[in-house]
C-alpha atoms as a PDB file:
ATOM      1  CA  UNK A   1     -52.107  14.610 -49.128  1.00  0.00           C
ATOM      2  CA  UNK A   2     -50.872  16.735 -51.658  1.00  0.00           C
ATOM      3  CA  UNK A   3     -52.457  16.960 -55.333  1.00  0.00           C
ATOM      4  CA  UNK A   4     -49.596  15.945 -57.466  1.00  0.00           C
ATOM      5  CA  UNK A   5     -49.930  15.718 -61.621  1.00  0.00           C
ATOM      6  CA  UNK A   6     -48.237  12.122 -62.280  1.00  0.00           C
ATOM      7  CA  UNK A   7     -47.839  13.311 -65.721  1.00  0.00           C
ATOM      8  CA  UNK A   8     -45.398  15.707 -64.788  1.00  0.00           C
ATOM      9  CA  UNK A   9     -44.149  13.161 -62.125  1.00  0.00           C
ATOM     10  CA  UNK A  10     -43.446  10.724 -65.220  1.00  0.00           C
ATOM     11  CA  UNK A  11     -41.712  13.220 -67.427  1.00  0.00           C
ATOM     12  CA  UNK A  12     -39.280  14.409 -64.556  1.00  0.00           C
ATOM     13  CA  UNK A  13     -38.720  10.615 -64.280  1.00  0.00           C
ATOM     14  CA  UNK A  14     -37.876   9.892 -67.637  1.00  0.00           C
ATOM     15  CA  UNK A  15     -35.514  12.973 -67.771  1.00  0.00           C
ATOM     16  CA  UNK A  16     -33.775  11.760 -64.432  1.00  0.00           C
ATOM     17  CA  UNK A  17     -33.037   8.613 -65.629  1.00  0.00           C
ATOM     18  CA  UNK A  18     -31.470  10.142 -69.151  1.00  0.00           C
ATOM     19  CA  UNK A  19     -29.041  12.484 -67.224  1.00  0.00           C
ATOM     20  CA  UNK A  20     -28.254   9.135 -65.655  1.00  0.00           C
ATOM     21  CA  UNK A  21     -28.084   7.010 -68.932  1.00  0.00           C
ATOM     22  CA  UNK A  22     -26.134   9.777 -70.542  1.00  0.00           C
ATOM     23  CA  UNK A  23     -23.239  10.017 -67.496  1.00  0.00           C
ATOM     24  CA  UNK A  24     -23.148   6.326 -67.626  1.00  0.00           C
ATOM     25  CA  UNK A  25     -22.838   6.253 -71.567  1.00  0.00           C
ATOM     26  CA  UNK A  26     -20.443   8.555 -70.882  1.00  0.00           C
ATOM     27  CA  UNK A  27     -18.310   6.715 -68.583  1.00  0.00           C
ATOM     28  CA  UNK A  28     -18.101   3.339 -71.055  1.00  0.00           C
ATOM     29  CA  UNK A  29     -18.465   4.648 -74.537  1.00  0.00           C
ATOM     30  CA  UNK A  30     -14.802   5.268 -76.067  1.00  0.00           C
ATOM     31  CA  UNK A  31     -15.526   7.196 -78.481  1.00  0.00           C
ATOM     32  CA  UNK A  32     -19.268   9.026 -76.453  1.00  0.00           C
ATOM     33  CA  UNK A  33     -18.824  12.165 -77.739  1.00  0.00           C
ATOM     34  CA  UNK A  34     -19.510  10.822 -81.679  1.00  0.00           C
ATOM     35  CA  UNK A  35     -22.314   8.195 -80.631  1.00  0.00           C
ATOM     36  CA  UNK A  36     -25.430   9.451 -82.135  1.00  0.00           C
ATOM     37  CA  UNK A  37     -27.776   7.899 -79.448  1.00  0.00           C
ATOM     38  CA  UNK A  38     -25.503   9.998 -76.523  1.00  0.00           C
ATOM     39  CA  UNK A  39     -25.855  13.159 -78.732  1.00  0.00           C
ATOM     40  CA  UNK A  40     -29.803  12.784 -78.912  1.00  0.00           C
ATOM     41  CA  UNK A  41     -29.844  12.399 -75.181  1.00  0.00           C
ATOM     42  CA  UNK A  42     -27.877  14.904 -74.679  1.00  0.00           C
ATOM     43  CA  UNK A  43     -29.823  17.696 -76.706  1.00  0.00           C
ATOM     44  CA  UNK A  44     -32.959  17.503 -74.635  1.00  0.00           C
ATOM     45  CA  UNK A  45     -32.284  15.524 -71.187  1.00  0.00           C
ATOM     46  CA  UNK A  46     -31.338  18.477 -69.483  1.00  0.00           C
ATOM     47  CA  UNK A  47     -33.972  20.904 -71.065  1.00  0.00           C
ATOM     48  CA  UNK A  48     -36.485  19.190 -70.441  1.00  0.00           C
ATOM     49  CA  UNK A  49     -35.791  18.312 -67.070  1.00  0.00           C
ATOM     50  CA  UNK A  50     -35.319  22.245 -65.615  1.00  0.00           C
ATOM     51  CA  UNK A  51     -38.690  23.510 -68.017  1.00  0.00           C
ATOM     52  CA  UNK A  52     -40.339  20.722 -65.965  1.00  0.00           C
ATOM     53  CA  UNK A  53     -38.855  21.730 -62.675  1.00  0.00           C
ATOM     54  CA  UNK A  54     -39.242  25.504 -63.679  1.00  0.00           C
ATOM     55  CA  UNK A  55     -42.717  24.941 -64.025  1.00  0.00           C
ATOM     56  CA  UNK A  56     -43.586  24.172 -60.338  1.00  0.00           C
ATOM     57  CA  UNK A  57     -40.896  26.812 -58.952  1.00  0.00           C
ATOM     58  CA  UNK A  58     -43.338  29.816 -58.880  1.00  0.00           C
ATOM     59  CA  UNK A  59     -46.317  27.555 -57.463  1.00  0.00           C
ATOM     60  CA  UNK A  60     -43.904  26.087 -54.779  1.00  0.00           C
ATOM     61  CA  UNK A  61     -42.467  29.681 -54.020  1.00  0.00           C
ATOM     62  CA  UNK A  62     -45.682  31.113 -53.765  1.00  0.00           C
ATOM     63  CA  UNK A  63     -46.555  28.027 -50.286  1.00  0.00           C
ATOM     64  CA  UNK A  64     -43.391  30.490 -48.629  1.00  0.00           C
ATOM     65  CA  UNK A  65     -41.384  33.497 -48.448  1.00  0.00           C
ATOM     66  CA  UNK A  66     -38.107  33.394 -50.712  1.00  0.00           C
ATOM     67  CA  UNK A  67     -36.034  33.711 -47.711  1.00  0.00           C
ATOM     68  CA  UNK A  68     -37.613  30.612 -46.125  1.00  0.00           C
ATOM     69  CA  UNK A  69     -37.509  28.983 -49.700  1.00  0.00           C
ATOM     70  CA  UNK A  70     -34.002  29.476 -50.296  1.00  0.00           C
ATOM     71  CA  UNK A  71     -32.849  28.152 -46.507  1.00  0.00           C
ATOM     72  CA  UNK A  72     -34.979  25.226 -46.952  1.00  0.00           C
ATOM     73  CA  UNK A  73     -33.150  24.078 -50.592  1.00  0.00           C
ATOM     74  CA  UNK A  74     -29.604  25.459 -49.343  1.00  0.00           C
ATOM     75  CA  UNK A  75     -29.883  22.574 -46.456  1.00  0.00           C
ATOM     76  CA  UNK A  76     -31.853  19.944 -48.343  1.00  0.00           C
ATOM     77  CA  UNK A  77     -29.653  20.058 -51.437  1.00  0.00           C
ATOM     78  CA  UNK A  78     -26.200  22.383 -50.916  1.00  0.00           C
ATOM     79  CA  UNK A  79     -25.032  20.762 -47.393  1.00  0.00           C
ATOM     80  CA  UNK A  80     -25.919  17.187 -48.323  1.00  0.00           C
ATOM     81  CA  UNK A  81     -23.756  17.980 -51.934  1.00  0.00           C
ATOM     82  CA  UNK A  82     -21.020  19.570 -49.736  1.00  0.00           C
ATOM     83  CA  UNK A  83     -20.685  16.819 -47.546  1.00  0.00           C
ATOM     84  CA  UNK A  84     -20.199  13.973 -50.204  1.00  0.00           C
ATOM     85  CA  UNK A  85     -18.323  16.172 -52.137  1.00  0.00           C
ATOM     86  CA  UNK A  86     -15.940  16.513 -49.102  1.00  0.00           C
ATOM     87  CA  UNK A  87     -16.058  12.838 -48.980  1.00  0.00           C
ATOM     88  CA  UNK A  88     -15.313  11.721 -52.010  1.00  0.00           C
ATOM     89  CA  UNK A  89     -12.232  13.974 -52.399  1.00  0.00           C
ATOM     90  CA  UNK A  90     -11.086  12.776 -49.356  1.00  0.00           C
ATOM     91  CA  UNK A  91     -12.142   9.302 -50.259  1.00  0.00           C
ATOM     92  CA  UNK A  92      -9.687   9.314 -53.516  1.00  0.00           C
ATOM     93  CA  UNK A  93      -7.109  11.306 -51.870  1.00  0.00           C
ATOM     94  CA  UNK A  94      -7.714  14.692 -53.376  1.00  0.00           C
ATOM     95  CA  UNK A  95      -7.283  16.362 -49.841  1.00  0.00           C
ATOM     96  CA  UNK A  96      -4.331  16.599 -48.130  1.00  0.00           C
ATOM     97  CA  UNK A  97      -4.454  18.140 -44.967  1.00  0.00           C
END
């Protein structure tokens, strides 16, 4: 079992879910980029979200080599991206073949 901090569990958590609130806002608000509450969210969501990931890169680069490291994030987050990015285009009829 590994010895996570859930303090740093709940902040990544609270930053996930304002990247999500903010495209969402986004996506209904007419007028999003003059709401005030958007703006706030906005200024800090991201931020904070990569200092908190930045913070457990060295420590979770340090378990492996780089090489090993970067193969392991290339197919747990590039290919899956890839894919439903392929998907979707095809999906709306961006792609014509």
């Amino acid at each position: 079992m590994t010895n996570r901090i859930h303090y740093y569990d709940t902040i990544k958590g609270v930053a996930i879910f304002l990247v999500a609130l903010g495209h969402v806002l986004q996506s209904v608000l007419p007028n999003y980029r003059e709401d005030k509450f958007l703006l706030l969210i906005v200024m800090f969501h991201m931020p904070l979200f990569m200092m908190v990931s930045g913070y457990f890169f060295l420590p979770s680069l340090k378990k492996t080599n780089l090489k090993e490291y970067v193969i392991k994030r290339f197919l747990r987050l590039y290919l899956p991206s890839l894919f439903w990015g392929i998907f979707q285009a095809i999906m709306i009829g961006g792609v014509n073949f």
